[in-house]
Protein backbone atom coordinates (compact mmCIF):
# COMPACT_ATOMS: atom_id res chain seq x y z
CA UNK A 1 14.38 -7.11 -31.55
CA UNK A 2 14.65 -4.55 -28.84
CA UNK A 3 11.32 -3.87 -27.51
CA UNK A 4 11.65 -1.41 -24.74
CA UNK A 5 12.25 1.75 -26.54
CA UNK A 6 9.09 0.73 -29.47
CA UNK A 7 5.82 2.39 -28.68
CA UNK A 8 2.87 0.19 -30.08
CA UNK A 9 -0.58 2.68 -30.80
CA UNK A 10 -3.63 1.43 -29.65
CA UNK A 11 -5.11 1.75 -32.96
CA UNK A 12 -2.45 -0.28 -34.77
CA UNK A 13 -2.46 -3.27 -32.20
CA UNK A 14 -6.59 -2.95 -32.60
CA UNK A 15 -6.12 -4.91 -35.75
CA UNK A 16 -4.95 -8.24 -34.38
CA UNK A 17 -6.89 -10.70 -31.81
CA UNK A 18 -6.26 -10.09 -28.37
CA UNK A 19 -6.52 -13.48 -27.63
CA UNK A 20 -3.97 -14.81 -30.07
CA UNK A 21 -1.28 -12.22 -29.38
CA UNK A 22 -1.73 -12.94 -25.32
CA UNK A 23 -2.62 -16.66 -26.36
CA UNK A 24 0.52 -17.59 -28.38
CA UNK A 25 3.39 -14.45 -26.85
CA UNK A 26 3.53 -12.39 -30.03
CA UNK A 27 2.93 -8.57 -30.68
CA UNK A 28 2.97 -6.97 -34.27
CA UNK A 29 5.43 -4.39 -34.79
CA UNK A 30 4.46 -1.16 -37.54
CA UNK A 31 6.27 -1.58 -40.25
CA UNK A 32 5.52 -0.34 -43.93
CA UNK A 33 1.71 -0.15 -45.64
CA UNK A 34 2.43 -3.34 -46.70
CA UNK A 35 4.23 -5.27 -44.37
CA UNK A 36 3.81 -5.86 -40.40
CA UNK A 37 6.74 -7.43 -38.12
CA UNK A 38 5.55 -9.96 -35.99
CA UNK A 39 7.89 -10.37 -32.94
CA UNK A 40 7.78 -14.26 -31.15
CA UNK A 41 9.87 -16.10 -28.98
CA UNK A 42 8.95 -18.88 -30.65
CA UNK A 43 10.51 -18.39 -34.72
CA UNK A 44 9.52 -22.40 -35.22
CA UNK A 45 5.91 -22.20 -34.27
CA UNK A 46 4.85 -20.88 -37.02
CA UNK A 47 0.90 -21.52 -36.19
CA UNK A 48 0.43 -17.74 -34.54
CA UNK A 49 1.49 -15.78 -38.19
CA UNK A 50 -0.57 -18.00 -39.94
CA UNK A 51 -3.45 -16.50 -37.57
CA UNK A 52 -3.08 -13.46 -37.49
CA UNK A 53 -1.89 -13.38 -41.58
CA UNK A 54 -5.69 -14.71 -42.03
CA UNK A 55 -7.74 -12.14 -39.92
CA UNK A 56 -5.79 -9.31 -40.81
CA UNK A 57 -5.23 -10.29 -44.52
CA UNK A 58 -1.87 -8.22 -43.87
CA UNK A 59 1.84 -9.62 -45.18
CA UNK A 60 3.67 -10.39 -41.97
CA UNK A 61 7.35 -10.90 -41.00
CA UNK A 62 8.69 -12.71 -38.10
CA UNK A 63 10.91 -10.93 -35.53
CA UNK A 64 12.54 -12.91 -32.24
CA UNK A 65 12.53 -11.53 -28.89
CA UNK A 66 12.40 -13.14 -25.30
CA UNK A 67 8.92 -13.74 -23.99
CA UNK A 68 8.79 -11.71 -20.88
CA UNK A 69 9.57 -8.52 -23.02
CA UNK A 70 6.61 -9.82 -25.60
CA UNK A 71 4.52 -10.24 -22.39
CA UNK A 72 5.18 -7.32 -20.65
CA UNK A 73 4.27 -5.57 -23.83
CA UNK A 74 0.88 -6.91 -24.46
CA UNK A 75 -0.26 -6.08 -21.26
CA UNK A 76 1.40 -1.99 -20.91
CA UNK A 77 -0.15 -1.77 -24.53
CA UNK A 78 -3.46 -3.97 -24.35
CA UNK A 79 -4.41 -3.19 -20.78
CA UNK A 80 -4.69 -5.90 -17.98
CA UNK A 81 -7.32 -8.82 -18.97
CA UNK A 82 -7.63 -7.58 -22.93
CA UNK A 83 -8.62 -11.14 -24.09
CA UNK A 84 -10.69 -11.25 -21.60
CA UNK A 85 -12.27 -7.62 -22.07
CA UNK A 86 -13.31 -9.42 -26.30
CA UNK A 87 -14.74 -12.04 -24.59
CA UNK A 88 -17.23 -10.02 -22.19
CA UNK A 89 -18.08 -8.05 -25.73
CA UNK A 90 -18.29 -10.86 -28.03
CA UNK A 91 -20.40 -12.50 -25.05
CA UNK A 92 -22.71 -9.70 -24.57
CA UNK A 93 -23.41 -9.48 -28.16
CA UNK A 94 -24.29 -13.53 -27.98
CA UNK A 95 -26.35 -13.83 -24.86
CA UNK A 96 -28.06 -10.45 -25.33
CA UNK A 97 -26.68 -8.79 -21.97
CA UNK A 98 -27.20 -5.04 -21.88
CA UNK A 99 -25.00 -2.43 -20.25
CA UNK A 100 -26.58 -2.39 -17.18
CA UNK A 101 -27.93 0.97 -15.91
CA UNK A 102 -26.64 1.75 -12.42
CA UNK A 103 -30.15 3.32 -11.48
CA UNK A 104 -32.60 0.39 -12.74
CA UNK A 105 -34.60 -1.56 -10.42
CA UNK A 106 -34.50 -4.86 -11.23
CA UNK A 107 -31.25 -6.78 -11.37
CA UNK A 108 -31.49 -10.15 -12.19
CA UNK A 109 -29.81 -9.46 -16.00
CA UNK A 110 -26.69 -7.75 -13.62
CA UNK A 111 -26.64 -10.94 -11.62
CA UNK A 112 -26.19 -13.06 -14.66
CA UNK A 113 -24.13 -10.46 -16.09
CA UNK A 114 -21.57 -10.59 -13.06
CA UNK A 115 -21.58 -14.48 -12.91
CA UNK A 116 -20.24 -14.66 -16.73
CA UNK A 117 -17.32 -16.22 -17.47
CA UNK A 118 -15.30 -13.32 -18.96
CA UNK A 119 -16.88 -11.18 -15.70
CA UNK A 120 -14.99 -13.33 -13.06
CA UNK A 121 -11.89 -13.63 -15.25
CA UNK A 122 -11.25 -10.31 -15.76
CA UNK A 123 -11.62 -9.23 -12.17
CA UNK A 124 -9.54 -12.48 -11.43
CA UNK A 125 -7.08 -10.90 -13.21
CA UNK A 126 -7.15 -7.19 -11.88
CA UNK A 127 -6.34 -8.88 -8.62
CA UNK A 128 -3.58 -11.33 -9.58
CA UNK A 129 -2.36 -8.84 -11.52
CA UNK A 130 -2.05 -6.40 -8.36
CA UNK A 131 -0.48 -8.92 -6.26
CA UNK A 132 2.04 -10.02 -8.92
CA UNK A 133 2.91 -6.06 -8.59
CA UNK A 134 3.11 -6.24 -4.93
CA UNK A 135 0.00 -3.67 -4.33
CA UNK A 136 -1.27 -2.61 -1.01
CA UNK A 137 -4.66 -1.54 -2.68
CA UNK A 138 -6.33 -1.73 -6.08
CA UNK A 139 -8.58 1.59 -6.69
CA UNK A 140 -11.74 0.91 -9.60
CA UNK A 141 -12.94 4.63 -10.11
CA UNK A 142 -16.05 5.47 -12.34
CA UNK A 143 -16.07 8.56 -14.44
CA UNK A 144 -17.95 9.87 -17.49
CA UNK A 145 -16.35 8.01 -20.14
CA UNK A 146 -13.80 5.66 -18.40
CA UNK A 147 -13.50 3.42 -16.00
CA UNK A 148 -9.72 4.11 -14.00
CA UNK A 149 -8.04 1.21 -12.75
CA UNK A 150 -5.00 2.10 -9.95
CA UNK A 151 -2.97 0.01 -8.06
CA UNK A 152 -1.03 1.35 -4.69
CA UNK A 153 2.66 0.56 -5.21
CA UNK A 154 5.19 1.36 -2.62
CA UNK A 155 2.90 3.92 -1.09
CA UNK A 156 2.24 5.44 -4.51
CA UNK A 157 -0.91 5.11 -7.09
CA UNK A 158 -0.20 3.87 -10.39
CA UNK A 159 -2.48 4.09 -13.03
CA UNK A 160 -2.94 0.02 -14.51
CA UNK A 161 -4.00 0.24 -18.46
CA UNK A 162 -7.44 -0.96 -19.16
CA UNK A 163 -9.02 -0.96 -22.38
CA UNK A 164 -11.53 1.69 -22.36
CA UNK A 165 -14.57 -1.02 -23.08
CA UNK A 166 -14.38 -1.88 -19.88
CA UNK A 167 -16.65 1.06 -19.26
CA UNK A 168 -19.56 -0.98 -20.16
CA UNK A 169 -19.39 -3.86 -18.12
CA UNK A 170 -18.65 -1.34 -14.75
CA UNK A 171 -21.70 -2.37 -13.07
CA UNK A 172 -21.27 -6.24 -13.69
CA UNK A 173 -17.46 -5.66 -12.58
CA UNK A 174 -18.82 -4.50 -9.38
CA UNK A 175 -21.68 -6.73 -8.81
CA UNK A 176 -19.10 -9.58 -9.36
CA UNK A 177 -16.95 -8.01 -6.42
CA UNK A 178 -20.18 -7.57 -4.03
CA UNK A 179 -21.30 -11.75 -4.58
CA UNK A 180 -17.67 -12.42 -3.55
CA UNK A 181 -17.76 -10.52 -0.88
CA UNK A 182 -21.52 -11.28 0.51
CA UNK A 183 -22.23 -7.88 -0.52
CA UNK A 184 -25.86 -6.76 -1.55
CA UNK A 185 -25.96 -6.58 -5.18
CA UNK A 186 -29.52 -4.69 -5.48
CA UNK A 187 -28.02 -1.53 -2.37
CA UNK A 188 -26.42 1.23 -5.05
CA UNK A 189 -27.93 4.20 -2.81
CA UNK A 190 -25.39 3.58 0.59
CA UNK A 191 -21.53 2.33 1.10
CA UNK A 192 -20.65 -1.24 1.78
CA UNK A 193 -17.90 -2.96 3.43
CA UNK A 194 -16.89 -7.16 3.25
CA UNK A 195 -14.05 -9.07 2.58
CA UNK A 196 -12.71 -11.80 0.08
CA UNK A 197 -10.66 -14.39 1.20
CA UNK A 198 -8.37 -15.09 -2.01
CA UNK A 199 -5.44 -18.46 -2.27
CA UNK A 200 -2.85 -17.40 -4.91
CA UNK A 201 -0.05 -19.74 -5.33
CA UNK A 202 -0.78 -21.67 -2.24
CA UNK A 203 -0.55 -17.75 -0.71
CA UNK A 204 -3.68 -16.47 1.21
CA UNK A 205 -4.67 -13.01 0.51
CA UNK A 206 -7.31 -11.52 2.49
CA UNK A 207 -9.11 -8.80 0.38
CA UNK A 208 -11.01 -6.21 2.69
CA UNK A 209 -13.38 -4.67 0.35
CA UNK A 210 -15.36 -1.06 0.18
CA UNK A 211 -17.49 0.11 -1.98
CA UNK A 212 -19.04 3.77 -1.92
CA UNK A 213 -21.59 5.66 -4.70
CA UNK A 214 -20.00 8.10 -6.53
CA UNK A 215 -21.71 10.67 -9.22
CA UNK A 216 -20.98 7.95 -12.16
CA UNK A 217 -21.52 4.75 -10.40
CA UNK A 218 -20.05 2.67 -7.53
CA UNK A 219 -16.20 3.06 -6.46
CA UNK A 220 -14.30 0.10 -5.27
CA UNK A 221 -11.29 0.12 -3.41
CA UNK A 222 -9.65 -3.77 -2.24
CA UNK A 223 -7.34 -3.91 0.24
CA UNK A 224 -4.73 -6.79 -0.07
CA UNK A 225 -3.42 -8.24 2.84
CA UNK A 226 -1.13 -11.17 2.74
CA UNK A 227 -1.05 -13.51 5.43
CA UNK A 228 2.33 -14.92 4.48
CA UNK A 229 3.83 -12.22 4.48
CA UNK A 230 7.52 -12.03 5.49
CA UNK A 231 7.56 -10.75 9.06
CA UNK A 232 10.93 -8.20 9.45
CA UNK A 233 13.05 -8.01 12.02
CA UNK A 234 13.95 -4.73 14.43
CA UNK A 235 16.88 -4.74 12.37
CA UNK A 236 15.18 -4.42 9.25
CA UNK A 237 13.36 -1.92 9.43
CA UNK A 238 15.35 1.17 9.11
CA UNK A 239 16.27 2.43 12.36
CA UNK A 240 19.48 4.33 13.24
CA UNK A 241 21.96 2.29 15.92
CA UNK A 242 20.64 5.12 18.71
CA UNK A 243 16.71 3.97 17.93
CA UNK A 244 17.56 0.42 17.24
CA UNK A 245 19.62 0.60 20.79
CA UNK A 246 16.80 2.46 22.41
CA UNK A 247 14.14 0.59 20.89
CA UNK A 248 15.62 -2.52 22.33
CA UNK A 249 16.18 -1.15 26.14
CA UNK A 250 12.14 0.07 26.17
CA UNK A 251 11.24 -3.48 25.19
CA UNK A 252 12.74 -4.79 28.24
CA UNK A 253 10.73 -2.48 30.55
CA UNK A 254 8.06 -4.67 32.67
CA UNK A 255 5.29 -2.37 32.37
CA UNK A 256 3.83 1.10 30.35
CA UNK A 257 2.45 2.19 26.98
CA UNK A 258 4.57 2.46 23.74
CA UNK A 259 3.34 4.08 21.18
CA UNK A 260 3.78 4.07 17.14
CA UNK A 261 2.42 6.89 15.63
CA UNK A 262 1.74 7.91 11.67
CA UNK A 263 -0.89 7.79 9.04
CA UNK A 264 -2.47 5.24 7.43
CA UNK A 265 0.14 2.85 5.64
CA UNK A 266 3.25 4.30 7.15
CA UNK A 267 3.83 0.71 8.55
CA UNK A 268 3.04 1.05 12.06
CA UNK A 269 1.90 -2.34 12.15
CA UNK A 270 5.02 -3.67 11.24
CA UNK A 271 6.76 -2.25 13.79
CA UNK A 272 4.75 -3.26 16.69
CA UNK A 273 5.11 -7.12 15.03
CA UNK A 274 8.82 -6.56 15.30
CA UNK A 275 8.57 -5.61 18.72
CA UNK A 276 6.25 -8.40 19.94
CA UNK A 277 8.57 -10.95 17.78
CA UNK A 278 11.39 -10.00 19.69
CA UNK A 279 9.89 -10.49 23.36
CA UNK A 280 7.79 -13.60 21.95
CA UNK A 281 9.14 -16.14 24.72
CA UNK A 282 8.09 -19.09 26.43
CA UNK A 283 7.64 -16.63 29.36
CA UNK A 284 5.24 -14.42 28.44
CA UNK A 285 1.51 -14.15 27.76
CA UNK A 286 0.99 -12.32 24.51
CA UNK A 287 -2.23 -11.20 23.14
CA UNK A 288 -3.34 -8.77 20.42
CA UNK A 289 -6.58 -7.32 19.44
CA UNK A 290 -6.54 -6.03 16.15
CA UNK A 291 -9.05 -4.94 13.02
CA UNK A 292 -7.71 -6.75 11.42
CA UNK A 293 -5.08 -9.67 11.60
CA UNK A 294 -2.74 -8.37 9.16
CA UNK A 295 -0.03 -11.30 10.21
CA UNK A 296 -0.19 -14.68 11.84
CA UNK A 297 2.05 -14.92 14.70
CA UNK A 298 3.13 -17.94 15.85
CA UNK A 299 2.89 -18.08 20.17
CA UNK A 300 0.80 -14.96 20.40
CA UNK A 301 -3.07 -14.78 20.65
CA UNK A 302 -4.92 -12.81 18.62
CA UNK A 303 -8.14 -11.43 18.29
CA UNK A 304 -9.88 -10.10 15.18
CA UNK A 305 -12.72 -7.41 16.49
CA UNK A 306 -15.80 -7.94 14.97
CA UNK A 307 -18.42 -4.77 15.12
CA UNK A 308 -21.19 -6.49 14.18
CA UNK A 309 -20.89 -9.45 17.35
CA UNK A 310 -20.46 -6.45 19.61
CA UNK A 311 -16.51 -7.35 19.98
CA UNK A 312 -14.80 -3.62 19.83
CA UNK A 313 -11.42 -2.46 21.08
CA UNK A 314 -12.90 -1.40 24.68
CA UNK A 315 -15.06 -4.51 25.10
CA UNK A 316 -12.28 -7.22 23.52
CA UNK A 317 -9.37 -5.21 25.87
CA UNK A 318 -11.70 -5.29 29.19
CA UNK A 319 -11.53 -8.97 28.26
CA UNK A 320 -7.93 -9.32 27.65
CA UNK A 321 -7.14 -8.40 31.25
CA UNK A 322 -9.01 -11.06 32.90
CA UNK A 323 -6.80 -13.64 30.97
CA UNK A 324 -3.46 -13.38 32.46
CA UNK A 325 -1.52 -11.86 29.81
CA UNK A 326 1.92 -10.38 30.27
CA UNK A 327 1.98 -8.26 27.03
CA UNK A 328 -1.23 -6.59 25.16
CA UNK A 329 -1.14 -5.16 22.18
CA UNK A 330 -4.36 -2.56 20.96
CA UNK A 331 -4.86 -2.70 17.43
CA UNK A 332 -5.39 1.31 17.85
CA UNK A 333 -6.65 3.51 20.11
CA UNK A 334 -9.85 5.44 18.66
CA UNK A 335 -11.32 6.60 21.98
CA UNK A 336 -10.90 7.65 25.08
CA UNK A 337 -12.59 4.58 26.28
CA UNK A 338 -9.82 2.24 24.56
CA UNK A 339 -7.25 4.56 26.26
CA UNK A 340 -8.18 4.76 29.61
CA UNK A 341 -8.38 1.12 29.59
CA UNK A 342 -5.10 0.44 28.13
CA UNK A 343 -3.88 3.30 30.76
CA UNK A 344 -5.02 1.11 33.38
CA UNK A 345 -3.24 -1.98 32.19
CA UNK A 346 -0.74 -0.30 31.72
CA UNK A 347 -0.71 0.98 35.45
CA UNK A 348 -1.61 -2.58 36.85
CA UNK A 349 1.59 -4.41 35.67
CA UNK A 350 1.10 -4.98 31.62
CA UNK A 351 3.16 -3.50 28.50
CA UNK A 352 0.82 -2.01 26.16
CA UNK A 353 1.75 -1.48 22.95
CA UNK A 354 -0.60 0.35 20.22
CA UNK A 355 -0.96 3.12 17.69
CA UNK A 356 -2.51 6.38 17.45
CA UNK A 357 -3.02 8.56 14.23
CA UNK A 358 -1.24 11.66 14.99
CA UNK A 359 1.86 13.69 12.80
CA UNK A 360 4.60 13.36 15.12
CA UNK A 361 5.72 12.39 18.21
CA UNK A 362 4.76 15.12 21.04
CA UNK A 363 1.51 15.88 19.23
CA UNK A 364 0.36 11.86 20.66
CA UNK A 365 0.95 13.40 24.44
CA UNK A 366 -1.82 15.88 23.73
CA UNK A 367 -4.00 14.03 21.62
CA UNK A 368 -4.37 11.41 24.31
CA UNK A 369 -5.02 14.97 27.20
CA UNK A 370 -7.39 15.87 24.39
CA UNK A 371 -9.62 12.72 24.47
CA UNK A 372 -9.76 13.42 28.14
CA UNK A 373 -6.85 11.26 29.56
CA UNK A 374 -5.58 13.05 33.03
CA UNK A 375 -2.38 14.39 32.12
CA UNK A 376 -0.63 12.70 35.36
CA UNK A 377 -1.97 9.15 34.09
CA UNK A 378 -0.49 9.96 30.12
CA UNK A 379 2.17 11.04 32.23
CA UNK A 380 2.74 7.64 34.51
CA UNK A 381 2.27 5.09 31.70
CA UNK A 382 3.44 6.48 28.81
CA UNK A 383 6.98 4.91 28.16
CA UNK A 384 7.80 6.06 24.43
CA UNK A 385 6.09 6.84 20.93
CA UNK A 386 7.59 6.71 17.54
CA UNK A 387 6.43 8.01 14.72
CA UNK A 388 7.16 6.61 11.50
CA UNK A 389 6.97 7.29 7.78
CA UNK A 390 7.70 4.96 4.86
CA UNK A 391 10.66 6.42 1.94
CA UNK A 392 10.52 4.49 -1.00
CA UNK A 393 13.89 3.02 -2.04
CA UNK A 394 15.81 3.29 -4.99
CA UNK A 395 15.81 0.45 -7.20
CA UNK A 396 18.98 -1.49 -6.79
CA UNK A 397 19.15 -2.42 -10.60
CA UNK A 398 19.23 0.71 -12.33
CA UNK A 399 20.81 2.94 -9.07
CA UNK A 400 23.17 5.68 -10.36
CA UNK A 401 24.34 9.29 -9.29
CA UNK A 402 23.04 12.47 -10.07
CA UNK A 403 24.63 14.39 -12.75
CA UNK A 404 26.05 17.86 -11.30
CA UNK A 405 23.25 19.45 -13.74
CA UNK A 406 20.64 17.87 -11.51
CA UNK A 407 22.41 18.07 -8.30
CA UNK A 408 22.52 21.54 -8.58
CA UNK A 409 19.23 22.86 -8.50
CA UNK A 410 18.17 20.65 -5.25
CA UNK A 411 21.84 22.31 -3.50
CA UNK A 412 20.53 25.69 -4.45
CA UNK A 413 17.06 25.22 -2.76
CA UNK A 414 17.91 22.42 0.19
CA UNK A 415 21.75 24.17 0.84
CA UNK A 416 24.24 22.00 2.54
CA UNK A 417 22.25 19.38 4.40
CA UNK A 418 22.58 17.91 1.24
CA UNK A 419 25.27 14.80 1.05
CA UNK A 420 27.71 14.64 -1.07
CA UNK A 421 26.67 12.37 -3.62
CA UNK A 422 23.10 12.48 -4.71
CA UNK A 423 21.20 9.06 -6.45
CA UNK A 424 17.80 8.19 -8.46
CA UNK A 425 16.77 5.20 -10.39
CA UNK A 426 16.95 5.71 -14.00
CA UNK A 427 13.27 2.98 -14.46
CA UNK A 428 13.66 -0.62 -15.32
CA UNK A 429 12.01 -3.71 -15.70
CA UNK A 430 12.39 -4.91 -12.63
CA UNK A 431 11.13 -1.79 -10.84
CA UNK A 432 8.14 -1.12 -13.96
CA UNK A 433 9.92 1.83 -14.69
CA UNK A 434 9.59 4.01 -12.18
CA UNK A 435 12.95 4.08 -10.27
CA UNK A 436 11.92 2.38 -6.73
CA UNK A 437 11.42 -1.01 -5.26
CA UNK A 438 10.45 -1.62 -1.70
CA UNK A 439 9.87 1.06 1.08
CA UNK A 440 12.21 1.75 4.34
CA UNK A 441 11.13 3.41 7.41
CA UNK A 442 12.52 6.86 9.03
CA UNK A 443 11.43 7.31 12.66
CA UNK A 444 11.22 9.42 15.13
CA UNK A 445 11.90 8.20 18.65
CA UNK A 446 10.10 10.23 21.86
CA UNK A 447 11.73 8.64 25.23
CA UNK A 448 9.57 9.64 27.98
CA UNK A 449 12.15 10.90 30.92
CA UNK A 450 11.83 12.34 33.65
CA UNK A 451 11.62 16.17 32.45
CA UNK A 452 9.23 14.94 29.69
CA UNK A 453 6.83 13.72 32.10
CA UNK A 454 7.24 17.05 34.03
CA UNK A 455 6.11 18.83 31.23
CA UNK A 456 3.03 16.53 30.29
CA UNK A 457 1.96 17.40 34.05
CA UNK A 458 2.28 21.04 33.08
CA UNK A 459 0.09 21.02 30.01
CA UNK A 460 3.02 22.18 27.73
CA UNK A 461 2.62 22.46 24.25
CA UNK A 462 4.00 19.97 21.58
CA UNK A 463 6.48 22.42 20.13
CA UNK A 464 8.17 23.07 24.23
CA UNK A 465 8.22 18.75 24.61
CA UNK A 466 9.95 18.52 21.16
CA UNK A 467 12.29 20.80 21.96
CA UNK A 468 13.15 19.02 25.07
CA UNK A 469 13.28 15.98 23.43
CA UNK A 470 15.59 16.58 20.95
CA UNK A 471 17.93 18.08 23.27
CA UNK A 472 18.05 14.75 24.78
CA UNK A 473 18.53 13.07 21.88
CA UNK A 474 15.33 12.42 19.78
CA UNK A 475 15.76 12.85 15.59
CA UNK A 476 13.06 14.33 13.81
CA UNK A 477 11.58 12.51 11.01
CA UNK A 478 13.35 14.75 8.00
CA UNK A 479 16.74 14.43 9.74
CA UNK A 480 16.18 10.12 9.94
CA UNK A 481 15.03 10.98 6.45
CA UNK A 482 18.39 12.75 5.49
CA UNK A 483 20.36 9.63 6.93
CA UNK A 484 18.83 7.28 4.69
CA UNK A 485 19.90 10.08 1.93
CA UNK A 486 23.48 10.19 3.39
CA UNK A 487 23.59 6.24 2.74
CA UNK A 488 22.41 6.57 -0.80
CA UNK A 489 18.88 4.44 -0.03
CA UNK A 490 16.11 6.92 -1.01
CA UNK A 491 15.89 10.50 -2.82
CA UNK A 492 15.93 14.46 -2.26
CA UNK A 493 12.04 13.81 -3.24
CA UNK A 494 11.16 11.06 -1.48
CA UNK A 495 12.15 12.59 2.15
CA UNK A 496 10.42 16.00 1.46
CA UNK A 497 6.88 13.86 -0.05
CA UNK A 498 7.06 12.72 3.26
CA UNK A 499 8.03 14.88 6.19
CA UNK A 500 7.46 18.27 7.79
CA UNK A 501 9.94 19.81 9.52
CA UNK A 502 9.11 23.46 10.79
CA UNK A 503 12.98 23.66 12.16
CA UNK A 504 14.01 23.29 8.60
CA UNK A 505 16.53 26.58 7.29
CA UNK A 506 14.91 28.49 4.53
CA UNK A 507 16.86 28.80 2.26
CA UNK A 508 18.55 31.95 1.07
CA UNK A 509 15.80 33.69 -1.73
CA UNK A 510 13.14 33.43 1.04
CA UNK A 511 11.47 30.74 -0.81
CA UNK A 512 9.63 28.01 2.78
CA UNK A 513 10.76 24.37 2.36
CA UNK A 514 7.52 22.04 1.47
């Protein structure tokens, strides 16, 4: 049996146990009034028809397909956790638990309720199953009628499928994730941060949790972070030869501030670990203050601040300074405290590396004049900033070219800039479908020279120190973006979902660019 191409109704696969089909790797097939196809792996155990022949009183055939496709079926069609989804409704018929309402008073039944068994398997499995997809962040949104599951794939959501009596048990879902993160159960009025510390096949995942009232209960959003997570190389992460080259020169530099730039998830992170792996030496002092750890480095001291002891960016980096290190690096700088600090250490002999959450490159020059830096001191320490977005990549499995049909219509809007040959992924297993695995970075690389730090004196705008810049070399984020096109890595879509590029040509029926 081919399974991909089959679509399995909710209604038809309501018939059957959960449990068995997810238990024993089968999934009925519609066939006739009369007659259901049941697809195994398995043709000689014989045990799971048998089953499902006696609670469904239905005639059943046997069908042979390999497990994975069975498995990956069940859960697309069933939702994530649908055994375990019968057990927290069989088990609230048995022990009497109510829906709990999200305004009541007294919560001992919730506490119960989230400390069932079905309870902490099913959110068990909403996290392993977001891991096993490689999510940054798993979304649980109330509304009316539904409870929405996401996961954050490659920088994009993606609903998960959840059976829709899940609704029921929202406030025991969420209860469960405040006791495991030392959360206050009875608090529904006010939001509430923790964190779950998680081992997954011998993997530690720390789980940074927030949870924030919405009109129809309690949002959660967990973010994953795993510890063991592969650490890239400069190398790695997408840079041209001219950045990579660059990149590598500033790093040898004795003293100043670099500077990674972008929003939220655009893996500036990453990039600073690159950079501090690559001077990591016997030689130097290395320490980091950061919120939080997001990888273990091996040689380099870290810090993880801690609001609540009083340990912020300002205090931990006044501390940093008065133990000898050689390089620093500042989780981000938030205010104009952190900066002028980092300024100064910068200005007494120390390479300061951190990020700042600004668009591009010359917009970090003013933000830091903005939060009250002197513009001769941002001038003085500054060394370089690079801003950085994430492209996700086309899957390498099902790769191929655009058609000249579908080509066309991007040439006629984008004009020439446009290579030659144009790819997408056509959605596979191994990429759930949706055409991309794995994320690359395109930069944009801000040298501070001489005339650039002329101009920061001068108070010039961001739009007069890009235009220097680039004239000395400096690629704007959509052109790095159009390289990775060139090389066939990413898409038409995928550059213009995220860049902005007011230097772009409009293109001929007057029509802007996005």
């Amino acid at each position: 049996m081919e399974l991909e191409n089959r679509s399995f109704p909710k209604q038809f696969l309501a018939q059957f146990p959960a449990r068995v089909l997810l238990d024993r790797h089968v999934i009925p097939v519609q066939g006739t009034d009369s007659e259901v196809l049941v697809v195994t792996s398995n043709p000689f155990d014989t045990s799971a028809i048998d089953q499902l022949r006696l609670a469904t009183g239905l005639d059943l055939q046997m069908g042979l397909a390999p497990r994975t496709e069975i498995d990956r079926c069940i859960k697309r069609y069933l939702g994530v956790g649908a055994d375990t989804v019968q057990s927290m409704i069989s088990e609230a018929g048995e022990n009497g638990l109510q829906v709990i309402d999200t305004d009541a008073e007294e919560d001992m039944d919730l506490t119960d309720a989230a400390e069932g068994a079905s309870i902490v398997r099913f959110v068990n499995q909403i996290i392993t199953e977001a891991i096993e997809l490689r999510a940054t962040d798993v979304h649980i949104e109330p509304f009316e009628e539904t409870l929405r599951v996401r996961y954050r794939i490659d920088g994009v959501l993606q609903e998960a499928s959840v059976a829709s009596e899940v609704k029921h048990f929202q406030a025991a879902i969420v209860s469960r994730l405040k006791i495991l993160s030392k959360l206050d159960i009875a608090e529904k009025r006010v939001p509430q941060d923790g964190r779950i510390k998680i081992l997954i096949a011998d993997r530690e995942i720390d789980v940074r949790v927030s949870i924030i009232p919405m009109l129809y209960g309690e949002a959660v959003v967990l973010r994953l972070l795993d510890r063991a997570s592969v650490l890239l190389g400069l190398d790695k992460l997408g840079m041209s030869k001219h950045d990579l080259n660059t990149t590598r020169m500033i790093l040898e530099r004795p003293h100043g501030i670099i500077l990674v730039t972008g929003p939220t998830g655009s893996g500036k992170t990453t990039s600073l670990y690159a950079c501090l792996a690559r001077i990591n030496d016997i030689q130097r002092k290395i320490i980091t203050i950061e919120d939080p750890i997001e990888y273990q480095l091996h040689g380099i001291n870290q810090i993880q601040v801690s609001r609540k002891a009083g340990l912020t960016f300002a205090n931990g980096l006044r501390s940093i300074l008065r133990h000898d290190p050689d390089v620093i690096l500042v989780g981000e700088i938030r205010d104009a405290e952190t900066a002028e600090i980092a300024i100064q250490a910068s200005l007494t002999g120390h390479l300061v590396f951190s990020t700042l959450h600004t668009n591009d490159a010359p917009t970090a020059l003013t933000r830091l004049v903005d939060m009250g830096i002197e513009p001769y001191l941002v001038a003085s320490s500054l060394e370089a900033v690079v801003a950085q977005r994430l492209v996700r990549v086309i899957c390498t499995e099902c790769k191929e070219e655009l058609s000249a049909g579908e080509a066309e219509p991007l040439r006629r809007r984008y004009g020439d800039r446009l290579p030659e040959k144009l790819y997408k992924g056509r959605g596979c297993q191994r990429c759930q479908g949706n055409g991309y695995r794995g994320r690359i970075g395109i930069f944009e690389m801000m040298v501070v020279t001489d005339d650039v730090r002329s101009l920061i004196i001068a108070n010039a705008s961001p739009r007069d120190l890009r235009e220097t810049s680039s004239r000395q070399g400096m690629t704007s984020l959509r052109d790095d973006g159009f390289r990775h096109l060139s090389e066939g890595i990413t898409t038409v879509e995928e550059v213009f979902r995220v860049t902005k590029d007011d230097t772009f040509a409009q293109i001929d029926s007057g029509e802007s660019t996005p």
